[in-house]
PDB file of N, CA and C in Angstrom:
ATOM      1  N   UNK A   1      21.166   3.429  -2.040  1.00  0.00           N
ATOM      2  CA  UNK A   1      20.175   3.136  -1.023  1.00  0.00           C
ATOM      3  C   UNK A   1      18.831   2.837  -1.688  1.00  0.00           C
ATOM      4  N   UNK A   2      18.251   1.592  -1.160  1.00  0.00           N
ATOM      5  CA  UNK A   2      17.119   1.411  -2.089  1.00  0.00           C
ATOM      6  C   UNK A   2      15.764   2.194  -1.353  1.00  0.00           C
ATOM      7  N   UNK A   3      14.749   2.411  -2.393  1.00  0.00           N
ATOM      8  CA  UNK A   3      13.817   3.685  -1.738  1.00  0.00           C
ATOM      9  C   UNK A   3      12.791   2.325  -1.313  1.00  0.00           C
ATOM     10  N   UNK A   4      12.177   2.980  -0.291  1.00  0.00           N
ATOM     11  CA  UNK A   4      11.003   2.715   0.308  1.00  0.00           C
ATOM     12  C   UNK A   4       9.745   2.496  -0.728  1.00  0.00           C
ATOM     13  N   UNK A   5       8.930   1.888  -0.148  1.00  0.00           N
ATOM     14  CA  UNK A   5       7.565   1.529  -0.880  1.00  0.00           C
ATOM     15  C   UNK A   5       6.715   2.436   0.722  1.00  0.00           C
ATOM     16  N   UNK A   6       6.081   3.642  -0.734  1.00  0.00           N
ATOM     17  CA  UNK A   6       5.051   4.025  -0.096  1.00  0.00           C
ATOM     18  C   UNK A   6       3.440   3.135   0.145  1.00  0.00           C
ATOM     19  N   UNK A   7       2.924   2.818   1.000  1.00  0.00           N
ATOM     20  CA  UNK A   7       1.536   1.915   0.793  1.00  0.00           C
ATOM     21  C   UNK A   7       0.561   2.997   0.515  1.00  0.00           C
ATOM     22  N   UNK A   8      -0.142   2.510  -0.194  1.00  0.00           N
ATOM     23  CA  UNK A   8      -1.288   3.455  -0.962  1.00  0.00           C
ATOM     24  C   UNK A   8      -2.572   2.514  -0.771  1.00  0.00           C
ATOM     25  N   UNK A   9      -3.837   3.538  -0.251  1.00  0.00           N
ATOM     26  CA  UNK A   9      -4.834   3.168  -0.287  1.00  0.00           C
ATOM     27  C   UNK A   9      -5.932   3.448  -0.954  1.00  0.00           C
ATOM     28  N   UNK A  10      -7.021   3.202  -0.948  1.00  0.00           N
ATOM     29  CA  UNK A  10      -8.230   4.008  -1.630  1.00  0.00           C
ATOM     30  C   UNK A  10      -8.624   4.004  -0.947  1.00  0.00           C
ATOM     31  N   UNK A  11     -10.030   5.442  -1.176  1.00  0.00           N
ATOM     32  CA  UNK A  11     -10.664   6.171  -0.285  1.00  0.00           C
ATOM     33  C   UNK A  11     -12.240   5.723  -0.697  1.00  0.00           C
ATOM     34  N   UNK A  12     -13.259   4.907  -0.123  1.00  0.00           N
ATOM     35  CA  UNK A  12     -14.367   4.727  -0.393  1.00  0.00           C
ATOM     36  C   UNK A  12     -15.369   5.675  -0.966  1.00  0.00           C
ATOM     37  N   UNK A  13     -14.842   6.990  -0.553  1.00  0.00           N
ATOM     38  CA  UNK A  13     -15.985   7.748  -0.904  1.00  0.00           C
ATOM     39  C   UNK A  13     -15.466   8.348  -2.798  1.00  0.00           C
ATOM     40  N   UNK A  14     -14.326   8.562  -2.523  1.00  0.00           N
ATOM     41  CA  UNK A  14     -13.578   9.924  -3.447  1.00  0.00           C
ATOM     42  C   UNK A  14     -13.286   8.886  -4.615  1.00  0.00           C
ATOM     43  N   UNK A  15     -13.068   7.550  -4.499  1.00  0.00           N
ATOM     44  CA  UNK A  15     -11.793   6.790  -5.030  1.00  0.00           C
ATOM     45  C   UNK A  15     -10.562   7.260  -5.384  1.00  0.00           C
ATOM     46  N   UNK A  16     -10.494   7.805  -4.637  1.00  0.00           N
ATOM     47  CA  UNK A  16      -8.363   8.264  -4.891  1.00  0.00           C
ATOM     48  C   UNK A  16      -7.386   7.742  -4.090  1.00  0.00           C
ATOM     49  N   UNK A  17      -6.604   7.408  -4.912  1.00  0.00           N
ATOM     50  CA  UNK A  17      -5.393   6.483  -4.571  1.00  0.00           C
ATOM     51  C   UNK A  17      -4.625   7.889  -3.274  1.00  0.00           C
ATOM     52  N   UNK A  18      -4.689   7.160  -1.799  1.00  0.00           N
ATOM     53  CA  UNK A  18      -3.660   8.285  -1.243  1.00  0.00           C
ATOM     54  C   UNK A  18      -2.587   7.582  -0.135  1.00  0.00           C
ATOM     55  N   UNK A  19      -2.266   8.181   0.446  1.00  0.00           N
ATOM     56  CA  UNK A  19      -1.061   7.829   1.144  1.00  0.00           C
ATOM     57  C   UNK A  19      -1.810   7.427   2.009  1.00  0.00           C
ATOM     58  N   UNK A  20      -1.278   6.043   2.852  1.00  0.00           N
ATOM     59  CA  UNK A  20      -2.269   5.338   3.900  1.00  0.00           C
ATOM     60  C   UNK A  20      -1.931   6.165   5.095  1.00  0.00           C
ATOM     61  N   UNK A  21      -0.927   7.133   5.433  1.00  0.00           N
ATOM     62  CA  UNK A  21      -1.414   8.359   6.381  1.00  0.00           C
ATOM     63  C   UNK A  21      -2.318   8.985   6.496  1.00  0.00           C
ATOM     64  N   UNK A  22      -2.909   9.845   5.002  1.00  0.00           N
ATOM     65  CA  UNK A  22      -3.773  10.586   4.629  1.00  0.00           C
ATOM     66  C   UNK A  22      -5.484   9.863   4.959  1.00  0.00           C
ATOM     67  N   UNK A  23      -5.162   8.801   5.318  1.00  0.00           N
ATOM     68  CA  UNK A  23      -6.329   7.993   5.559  1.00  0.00           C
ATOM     69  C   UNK A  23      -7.099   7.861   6.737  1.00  0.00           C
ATOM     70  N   UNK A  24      -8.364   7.326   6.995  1.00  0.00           N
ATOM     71  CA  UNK A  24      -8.179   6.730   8.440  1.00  0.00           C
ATOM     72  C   UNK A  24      -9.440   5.418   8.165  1.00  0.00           C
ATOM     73  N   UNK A  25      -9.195   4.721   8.774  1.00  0.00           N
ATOM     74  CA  UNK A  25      -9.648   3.129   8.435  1.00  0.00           C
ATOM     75  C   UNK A  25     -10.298   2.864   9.814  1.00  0.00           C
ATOM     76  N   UNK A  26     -11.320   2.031   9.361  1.00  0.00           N
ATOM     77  CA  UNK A  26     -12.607   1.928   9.904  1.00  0.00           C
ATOM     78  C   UNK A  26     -12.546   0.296   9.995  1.00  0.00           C
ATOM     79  N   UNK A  27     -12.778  -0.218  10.997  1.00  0.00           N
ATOM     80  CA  UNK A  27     -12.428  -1.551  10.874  1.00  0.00           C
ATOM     81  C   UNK A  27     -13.440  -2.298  11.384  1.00  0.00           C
ATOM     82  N   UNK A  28     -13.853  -3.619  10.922  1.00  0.00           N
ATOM     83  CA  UNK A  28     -15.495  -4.078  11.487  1.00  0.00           C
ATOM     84  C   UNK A  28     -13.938  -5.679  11.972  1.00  0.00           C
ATOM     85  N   UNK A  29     -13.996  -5.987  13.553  1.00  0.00           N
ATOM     86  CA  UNK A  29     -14.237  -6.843  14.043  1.00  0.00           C
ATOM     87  C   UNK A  29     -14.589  -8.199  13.549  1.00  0.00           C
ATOM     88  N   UNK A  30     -13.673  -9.434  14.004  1.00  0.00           N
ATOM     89  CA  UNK A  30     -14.540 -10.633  13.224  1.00  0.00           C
ATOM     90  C   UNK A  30     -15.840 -10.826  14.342  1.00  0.00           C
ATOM     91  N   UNK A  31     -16.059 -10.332  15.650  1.00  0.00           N
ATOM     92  CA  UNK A  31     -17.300 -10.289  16.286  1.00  0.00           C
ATOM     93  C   UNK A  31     -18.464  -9.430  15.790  1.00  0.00           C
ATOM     94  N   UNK A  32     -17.969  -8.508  14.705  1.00  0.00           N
ATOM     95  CA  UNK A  32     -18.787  -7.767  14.208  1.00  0.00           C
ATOM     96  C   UNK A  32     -19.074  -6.228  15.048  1.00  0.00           C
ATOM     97  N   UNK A  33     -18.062  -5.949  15.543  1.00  0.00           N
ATOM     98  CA  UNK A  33     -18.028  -4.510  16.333  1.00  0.00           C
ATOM     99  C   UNK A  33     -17.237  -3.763  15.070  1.00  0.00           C
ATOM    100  N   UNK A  34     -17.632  -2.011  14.681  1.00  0.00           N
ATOM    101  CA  UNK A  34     -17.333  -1.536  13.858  1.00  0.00           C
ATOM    102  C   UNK A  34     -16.751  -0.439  14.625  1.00  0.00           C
ATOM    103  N   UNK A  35     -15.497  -0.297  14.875  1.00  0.00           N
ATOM    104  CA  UNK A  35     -14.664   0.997  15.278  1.00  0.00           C
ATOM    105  C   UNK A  35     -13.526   1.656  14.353  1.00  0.00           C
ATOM    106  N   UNK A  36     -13.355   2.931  15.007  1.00  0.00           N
ATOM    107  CA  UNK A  36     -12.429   3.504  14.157  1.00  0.00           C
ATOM    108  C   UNK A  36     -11.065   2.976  14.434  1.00  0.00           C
ATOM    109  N   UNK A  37      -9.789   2.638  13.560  1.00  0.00           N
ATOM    110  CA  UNK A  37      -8.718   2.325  14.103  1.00  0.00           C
ATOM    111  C   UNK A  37      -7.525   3.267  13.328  1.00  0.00           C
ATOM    112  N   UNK A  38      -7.305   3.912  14.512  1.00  0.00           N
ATOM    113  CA  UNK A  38      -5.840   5.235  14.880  1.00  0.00           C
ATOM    114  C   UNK A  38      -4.402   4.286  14.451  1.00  0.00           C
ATOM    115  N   UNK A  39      -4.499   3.058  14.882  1.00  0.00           N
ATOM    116  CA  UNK A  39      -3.044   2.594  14.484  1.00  0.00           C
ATOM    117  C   UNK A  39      -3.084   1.673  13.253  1.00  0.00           C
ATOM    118  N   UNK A  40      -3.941   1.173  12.657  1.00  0.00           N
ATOM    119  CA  UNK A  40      -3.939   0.347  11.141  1.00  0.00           C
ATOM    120  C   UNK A  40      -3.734  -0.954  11.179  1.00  0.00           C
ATOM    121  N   UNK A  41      -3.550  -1.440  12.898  1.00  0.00           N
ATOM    122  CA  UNK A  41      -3.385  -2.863  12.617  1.00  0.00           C
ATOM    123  C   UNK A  41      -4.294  -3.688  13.207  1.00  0.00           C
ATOM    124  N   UNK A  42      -5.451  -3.272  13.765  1.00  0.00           N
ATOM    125  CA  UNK A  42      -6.500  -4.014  14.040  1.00  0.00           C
ATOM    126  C   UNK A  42      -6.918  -5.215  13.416  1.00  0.00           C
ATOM    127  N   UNK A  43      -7.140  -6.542  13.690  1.00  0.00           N
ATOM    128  CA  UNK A  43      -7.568  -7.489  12.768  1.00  0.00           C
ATOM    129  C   UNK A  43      -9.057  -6.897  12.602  1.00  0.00           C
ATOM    130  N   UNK A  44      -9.323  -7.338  11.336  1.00  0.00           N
ATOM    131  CA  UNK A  44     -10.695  -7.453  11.091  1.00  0.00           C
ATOM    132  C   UNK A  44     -10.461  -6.823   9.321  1.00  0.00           C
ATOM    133  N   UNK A  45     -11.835  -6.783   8.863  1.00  0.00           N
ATOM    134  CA  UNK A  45     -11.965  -5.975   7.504  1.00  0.00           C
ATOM    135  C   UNK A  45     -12.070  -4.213   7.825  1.00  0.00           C
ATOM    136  N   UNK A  46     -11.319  -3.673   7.341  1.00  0.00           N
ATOM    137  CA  UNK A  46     -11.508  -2.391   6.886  1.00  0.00           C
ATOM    138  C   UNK A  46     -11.923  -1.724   5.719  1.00  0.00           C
ATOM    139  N   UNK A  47     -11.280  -0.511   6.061  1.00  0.00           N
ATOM    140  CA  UNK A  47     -11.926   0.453   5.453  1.00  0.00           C
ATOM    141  C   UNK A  47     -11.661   2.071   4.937  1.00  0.00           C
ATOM    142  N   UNK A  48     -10.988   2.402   4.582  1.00  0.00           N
ATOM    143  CA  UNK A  48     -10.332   3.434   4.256  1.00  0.00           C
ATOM    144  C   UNK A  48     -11.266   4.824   3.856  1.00  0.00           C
ATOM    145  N   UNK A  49     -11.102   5.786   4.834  1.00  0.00           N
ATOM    146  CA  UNK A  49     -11.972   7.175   4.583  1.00  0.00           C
ATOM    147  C   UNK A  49     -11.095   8.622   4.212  1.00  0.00           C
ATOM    148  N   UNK A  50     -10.943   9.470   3.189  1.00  0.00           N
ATOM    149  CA  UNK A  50     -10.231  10.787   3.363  1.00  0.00           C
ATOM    150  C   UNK A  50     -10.553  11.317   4.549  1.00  0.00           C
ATOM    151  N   UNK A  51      -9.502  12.221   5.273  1.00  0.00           N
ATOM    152  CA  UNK A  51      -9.718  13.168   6.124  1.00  0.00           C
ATOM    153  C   UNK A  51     -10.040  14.468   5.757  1.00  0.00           C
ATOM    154  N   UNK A  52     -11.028  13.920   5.103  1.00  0.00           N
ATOM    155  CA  UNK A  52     -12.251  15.137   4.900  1.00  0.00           C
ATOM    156  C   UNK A  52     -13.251  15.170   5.336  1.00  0.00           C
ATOM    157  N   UNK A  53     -14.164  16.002   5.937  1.00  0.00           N
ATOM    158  CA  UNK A  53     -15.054  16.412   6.294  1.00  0.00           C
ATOM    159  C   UNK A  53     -16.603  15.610   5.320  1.00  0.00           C
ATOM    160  N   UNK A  54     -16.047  16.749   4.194  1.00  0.00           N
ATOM    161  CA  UNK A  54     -17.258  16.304   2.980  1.00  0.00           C
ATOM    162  C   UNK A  54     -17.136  14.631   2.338  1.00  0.00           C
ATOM    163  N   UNK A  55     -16.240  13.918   2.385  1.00  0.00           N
ATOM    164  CA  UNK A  55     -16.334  12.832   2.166  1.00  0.00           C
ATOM    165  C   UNK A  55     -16.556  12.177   3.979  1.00  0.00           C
ATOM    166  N   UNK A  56     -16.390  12.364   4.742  1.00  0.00           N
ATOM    167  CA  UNK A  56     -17.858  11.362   5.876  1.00  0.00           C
ATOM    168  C   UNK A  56     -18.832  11.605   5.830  1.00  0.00           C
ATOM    169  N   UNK A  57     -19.246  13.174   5.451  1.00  0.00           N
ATOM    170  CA  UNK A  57     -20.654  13.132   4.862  1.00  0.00           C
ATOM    171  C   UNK A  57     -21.511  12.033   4.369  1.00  0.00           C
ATOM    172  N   UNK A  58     -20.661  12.470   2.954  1.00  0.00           N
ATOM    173  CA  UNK A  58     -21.150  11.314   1.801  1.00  0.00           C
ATOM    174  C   UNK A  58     -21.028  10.148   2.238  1.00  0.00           C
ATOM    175  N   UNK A  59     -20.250   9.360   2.407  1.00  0.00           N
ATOM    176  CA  UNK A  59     -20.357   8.004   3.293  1.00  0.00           C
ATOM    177  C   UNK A  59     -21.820   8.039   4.418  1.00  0.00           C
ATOM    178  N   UNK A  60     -21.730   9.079   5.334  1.00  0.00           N
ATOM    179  CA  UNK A  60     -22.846   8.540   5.844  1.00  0.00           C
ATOM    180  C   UNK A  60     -24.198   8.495   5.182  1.00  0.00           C
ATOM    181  N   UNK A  61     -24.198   9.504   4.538  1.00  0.00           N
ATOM    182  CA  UNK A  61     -25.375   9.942   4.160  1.00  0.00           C
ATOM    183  C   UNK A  61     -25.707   8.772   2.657  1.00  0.00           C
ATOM    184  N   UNK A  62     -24.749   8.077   2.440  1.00  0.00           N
ATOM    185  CA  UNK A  62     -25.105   7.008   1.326  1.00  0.00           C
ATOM    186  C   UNK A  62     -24.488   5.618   2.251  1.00  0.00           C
ATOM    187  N   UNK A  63     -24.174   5.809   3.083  1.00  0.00           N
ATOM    188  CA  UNK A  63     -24.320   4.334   4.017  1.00  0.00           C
ATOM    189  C   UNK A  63     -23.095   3.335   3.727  1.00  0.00           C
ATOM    190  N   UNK A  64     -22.023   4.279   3.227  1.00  0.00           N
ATOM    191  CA  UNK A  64     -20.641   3.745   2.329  1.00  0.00           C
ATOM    192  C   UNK A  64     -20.111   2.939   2.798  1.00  0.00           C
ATOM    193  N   UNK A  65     -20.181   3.150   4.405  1.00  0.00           N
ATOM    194  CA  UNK A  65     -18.953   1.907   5.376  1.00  0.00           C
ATOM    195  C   UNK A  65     -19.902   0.585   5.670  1.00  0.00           C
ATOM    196  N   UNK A  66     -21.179   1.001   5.645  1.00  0.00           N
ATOM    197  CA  UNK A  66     -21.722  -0.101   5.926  1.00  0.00           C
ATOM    198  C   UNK A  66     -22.172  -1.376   4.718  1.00  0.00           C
ATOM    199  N   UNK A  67     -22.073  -0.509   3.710  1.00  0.00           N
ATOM    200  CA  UNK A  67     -21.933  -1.195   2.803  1.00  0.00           C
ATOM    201  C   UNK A  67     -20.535  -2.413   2.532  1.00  0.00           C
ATOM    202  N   UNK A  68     -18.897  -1.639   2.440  1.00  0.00           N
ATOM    203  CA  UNK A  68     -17.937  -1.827   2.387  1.00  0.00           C
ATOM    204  C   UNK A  68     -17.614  -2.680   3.534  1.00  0.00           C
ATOM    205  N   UNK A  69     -18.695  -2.386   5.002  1.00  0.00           N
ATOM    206  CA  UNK A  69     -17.745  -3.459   6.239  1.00  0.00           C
ATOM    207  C   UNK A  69     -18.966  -4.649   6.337  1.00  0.00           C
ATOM    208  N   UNK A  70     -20.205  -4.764   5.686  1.00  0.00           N
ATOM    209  CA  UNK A  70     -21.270  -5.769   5.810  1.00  0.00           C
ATOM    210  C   UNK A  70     -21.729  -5.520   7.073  1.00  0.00           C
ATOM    211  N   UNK A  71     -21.858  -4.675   7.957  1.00  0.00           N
ATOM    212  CA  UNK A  71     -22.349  -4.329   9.128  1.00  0.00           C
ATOM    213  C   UNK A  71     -23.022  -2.709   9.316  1.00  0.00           C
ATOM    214  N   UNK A  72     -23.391  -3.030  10.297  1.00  0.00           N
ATOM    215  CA  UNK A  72     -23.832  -1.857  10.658  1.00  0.00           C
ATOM    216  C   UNK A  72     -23.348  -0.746  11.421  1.00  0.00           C
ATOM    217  N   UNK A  73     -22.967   0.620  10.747  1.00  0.00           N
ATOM    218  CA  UNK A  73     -22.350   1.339  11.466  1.00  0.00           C
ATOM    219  C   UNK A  73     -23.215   2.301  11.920  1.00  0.00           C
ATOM    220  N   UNK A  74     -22.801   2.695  13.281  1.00  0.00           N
ATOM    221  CA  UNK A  74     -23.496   3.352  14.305  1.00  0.00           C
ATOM    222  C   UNK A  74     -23.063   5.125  13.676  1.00  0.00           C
ATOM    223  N   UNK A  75     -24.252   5.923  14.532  1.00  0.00           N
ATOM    224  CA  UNK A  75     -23.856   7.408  13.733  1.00  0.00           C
ATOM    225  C   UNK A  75     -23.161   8.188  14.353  1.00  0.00           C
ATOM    226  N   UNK A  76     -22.678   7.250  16.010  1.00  0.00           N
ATOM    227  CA  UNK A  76     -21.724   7.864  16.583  1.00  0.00           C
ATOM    228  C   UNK A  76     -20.145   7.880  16.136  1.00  0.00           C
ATOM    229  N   UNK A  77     -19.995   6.883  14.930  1.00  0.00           N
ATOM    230  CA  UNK A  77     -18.914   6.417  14.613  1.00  0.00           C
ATOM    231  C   UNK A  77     -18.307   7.717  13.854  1.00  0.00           C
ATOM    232  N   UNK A  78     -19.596   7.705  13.100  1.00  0.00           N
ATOM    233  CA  UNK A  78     -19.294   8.805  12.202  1.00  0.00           C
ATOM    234  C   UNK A  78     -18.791  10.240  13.051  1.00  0.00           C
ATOM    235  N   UNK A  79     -19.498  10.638  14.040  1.00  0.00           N
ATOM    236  CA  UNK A  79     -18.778  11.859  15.137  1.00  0.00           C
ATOM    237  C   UNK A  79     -17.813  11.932  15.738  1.00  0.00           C
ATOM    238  N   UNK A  80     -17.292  10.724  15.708  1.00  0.00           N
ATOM    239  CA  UNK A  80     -16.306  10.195  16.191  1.00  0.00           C
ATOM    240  C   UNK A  80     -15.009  10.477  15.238  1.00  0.00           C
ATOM    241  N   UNK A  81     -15.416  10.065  14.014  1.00  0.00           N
ATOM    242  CA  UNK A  81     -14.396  10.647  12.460  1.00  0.00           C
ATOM    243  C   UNK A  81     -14.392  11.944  12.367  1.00  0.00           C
ATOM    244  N   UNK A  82     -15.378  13.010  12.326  1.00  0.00           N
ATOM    245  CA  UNK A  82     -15.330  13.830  12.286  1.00  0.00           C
ATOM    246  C   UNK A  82     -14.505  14.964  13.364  1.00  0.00           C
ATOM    247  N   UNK A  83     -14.746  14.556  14.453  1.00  0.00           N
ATOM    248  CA  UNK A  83     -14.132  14.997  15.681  1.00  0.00           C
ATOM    249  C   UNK A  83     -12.389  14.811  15.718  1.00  0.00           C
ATOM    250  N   UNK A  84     -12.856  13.703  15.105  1.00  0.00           N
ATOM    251  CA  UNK A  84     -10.917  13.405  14.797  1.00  0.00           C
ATOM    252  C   UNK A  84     -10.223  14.156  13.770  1.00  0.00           C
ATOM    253  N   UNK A  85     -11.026  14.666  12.872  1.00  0.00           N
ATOM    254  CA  UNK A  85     -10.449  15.359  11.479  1.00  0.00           C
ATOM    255  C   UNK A  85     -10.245  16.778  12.136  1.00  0.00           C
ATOM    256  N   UNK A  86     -11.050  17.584  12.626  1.00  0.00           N
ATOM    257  CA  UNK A  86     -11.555  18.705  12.997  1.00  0.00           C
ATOM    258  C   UNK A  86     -10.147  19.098  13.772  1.00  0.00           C
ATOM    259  N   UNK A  87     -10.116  17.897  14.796  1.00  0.00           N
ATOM    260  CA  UNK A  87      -8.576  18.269  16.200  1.00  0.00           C
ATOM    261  C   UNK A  87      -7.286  17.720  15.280  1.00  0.00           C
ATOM    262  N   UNK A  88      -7.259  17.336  14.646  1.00  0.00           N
ATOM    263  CA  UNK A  88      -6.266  17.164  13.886  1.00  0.00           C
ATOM    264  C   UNK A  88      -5.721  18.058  12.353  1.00  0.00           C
ATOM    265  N   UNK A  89      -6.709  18.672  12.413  1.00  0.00           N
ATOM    266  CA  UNK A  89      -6.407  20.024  11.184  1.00  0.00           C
ATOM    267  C   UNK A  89      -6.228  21.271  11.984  1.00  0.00           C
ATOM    268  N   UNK A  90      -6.152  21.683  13.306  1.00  0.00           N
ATOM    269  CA  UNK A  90      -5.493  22.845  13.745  1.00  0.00           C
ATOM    270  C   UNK A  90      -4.491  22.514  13.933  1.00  0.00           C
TER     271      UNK A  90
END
């Protein structure tokens, strides 16, 4: 049986190669709307974040996605990541 190909991403903040589960991707719109995307297939450019806490920090606080998506991300986006990590680690 031939094995599967795991997809591997990097993480903007950490740079570590992880499992594109372990991820969650941030996707800027070709209209230029920047949302979070739960299922990975959104068109547009993304963006890959650990589900960590301390790495959205750092991203926000050094402006990482907005750098990486050429737009501007809102700071609700970021509460929005966080809120998702938080209900998803109990």
């Amino acid at each position: 049986m031939k094995k599967r190909k795991i997809p591997l991403r990097k993480c903007i903040v950490c740079q570590e190669n992880k499992d594109k589960k372990d991820l969650l991707r941030v996707v800027r719109s070709p209209e230029g709307e920047v949302t979070l995307d739960l299922t990975g297939k959104k068109n547009g450019r993304g963006a890959y974040i650990s589900k960590d806490i301390t790495c959205i920090e750092t991203a926000q606080q050094k402006k990482l996605l907005s750098k990486h998506l050429k737009a501007e991300v809102p700071d609700a986006l970021y509460e929005e990541l966080k809120s998702h990590v938080e209900e998803n680690a109990e």
